[in-house]
N, C-alpha and C. Protein backbone atom coordinates (compact mmCIF):
# COMPACT_ATOMS: atom_id res chain seq x y z
N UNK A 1 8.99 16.74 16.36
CA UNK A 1 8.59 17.21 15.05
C UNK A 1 7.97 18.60 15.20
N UNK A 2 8.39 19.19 14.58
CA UNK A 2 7.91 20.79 14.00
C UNK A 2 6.80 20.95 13.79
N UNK A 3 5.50 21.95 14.52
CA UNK A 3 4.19 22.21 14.44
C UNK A 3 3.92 22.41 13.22
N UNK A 4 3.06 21.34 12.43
CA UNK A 4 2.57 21.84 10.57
C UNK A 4 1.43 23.07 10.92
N UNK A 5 0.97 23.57 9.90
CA UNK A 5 0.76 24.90 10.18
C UNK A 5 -1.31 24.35 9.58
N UNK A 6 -1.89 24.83 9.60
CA UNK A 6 -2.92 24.01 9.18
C UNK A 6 -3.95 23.66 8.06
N UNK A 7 -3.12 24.67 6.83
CA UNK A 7 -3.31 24.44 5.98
C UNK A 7 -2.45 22.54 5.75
N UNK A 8 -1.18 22.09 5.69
CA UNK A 8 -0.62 20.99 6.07
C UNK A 8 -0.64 19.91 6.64
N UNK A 9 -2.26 20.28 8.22
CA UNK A 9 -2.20 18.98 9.05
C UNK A 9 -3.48 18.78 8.35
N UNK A 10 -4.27 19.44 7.82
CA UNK A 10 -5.62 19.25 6.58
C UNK A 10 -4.97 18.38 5.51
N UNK A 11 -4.39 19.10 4.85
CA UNK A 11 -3.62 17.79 3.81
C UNK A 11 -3.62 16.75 4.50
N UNK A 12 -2.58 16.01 5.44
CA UNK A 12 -2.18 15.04 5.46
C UNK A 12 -3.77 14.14 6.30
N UNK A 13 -4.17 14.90 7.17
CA UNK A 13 -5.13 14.25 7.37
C UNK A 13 -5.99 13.59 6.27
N UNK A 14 -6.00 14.39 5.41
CA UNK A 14 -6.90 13.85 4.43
C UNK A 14 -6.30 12.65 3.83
N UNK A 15 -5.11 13.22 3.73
CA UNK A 15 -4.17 11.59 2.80
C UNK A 15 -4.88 10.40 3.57
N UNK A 16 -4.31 10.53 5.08
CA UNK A 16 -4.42 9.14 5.52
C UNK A 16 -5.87 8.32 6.17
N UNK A 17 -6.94 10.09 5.16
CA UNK A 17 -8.14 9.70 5.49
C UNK A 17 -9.01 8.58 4.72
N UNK A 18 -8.18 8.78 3.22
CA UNK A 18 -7.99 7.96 2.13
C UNK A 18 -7.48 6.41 2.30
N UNK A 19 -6.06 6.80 2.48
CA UNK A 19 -5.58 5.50 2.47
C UNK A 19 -6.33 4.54 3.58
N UNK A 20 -7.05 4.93 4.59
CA UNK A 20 -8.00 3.96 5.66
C UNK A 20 -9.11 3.68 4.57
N UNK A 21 -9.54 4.48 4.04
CA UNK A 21 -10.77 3.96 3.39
C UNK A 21 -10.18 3.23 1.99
N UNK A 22 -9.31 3.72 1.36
CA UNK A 22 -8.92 2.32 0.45
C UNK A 22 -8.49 1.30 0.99
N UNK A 23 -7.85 1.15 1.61
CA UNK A 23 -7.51 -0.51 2.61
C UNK A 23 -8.31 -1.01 3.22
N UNK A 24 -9.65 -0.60 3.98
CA UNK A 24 -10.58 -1.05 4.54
C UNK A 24 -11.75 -1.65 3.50
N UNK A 25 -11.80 -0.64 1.94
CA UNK A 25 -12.52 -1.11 0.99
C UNK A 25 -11.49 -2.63 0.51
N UNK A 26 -10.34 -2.32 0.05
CA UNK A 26 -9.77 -3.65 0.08
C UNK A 26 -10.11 -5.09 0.77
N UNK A 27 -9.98 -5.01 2.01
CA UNK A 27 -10.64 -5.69 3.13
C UNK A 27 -11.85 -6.21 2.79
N UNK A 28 -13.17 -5.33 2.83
CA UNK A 28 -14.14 -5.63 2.51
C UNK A 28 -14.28 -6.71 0.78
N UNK A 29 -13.25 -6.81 0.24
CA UNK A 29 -13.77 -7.19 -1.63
C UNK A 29 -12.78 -8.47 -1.31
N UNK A 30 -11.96 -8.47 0.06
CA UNK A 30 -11.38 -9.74 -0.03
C UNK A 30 -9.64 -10.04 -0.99
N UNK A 31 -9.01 -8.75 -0.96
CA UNK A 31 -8.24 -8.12 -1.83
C UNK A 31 -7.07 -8.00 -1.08
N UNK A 32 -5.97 -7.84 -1.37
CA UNK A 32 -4.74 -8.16 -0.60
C UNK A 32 -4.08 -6.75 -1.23
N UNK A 33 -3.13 -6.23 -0.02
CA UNK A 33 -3.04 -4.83 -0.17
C UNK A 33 -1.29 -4.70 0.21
N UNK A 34 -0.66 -3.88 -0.93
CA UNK A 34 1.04 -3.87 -0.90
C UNK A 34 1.14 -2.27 -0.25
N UNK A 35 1.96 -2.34 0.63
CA UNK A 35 2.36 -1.21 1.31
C UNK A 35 3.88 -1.59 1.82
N UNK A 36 4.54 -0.17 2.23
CA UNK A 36 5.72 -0.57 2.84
C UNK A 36 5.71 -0.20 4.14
N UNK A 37 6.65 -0.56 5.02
CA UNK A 37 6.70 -0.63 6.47
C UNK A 37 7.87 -1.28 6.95
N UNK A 38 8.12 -0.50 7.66
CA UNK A 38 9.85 -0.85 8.49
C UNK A 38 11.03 -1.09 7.26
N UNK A 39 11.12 -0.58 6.08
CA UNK A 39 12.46 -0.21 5.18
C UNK A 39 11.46 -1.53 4.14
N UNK A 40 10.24 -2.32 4.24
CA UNK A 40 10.31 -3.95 3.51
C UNK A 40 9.11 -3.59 3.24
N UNK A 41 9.04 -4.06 1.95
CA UNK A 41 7.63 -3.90 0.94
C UNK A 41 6.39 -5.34 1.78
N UNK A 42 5.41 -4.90 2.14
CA UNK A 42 5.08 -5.71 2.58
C UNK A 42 3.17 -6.12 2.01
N UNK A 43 3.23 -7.73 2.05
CA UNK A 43 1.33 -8.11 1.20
C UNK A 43 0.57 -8.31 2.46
N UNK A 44 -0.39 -7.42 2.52
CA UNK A 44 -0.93 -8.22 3.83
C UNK A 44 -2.58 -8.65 3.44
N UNK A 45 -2.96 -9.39 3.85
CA UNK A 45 -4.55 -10.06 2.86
C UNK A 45 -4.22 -11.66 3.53
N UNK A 46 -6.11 -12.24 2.89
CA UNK A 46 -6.14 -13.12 3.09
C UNK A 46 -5.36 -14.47 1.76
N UNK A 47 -5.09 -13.15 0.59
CA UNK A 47 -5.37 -13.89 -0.74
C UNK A 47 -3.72 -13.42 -0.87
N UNK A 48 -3.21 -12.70 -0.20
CA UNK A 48 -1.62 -12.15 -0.36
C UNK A 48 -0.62 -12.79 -0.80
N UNK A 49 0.17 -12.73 -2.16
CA UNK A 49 1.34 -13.73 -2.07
C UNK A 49 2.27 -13.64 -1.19
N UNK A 50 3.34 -14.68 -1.34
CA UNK A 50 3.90 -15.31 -0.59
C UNK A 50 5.30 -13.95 -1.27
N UNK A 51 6.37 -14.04 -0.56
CA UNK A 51 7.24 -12.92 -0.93
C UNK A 51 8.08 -13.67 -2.08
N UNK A 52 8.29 -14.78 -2.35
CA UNK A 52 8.36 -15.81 -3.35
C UNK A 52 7.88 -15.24 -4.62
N UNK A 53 6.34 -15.95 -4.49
CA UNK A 53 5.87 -14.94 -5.77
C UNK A 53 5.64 -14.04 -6.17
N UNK A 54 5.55 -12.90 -5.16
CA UNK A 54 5.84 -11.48 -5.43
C UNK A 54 6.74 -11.46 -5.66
N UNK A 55 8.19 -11.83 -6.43
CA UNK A 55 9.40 -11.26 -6.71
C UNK A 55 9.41 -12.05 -8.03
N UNK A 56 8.82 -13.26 -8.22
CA UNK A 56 8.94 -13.74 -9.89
C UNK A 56 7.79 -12.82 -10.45
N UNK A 57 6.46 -13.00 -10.07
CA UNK A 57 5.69 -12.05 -10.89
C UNK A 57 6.26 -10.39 -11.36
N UNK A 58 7.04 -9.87 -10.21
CA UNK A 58 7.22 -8.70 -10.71
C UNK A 58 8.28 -8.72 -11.63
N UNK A 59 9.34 -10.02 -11.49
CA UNK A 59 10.26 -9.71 -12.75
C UNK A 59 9.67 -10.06 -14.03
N UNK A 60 8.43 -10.83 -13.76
CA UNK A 60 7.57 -10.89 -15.23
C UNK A 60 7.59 -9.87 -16.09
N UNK A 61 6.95 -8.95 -15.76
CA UNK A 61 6.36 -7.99 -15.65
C UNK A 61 7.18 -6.86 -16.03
N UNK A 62 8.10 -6.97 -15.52
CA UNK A 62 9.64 -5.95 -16.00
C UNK A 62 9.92 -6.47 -17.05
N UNK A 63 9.63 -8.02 -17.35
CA UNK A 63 10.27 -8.68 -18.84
C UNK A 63 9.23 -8.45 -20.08
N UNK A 64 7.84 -7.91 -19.63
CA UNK A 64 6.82 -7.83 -20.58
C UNK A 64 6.52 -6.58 -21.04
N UNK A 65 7.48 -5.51 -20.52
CA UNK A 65 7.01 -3.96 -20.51
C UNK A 65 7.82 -4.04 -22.08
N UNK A 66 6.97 -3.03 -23.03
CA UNK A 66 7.19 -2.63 -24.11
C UNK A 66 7.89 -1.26 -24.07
């Protein structure tokens, strides 16, 4: 990969300075957290659905949008 210049490795650092502290606040409230990883949407938590009901709830949800 191509040297980012450092206005760029500031950005991204910051992104993923974020996303640790929202997932770790997640963590802490006991909250189950959707991210993707390896091409597959994935729940990871203690309270996380099952990939089952993550796929009826979301077609809910597509059926309730106005």
């Amino acid at each position: 990969m191509a040297e980012l210049d450092e206005f760029t490795r500031q950005g991204l650092e910051s992104l993923r300075q974020s996303v640790a502290e929202a997932l770790e606040r997640k963590r802490r409230l006991g909250q189950y957290a959707v991210f993707w990883k390896d091409g597959r949407v994935v729940f990871d938590g203690a309270d996380a659905p099952d990939r089952a009901e993550a796929s009826e709830s979301t077609s809910e949800a597509d059926h309730t949008k106005a």
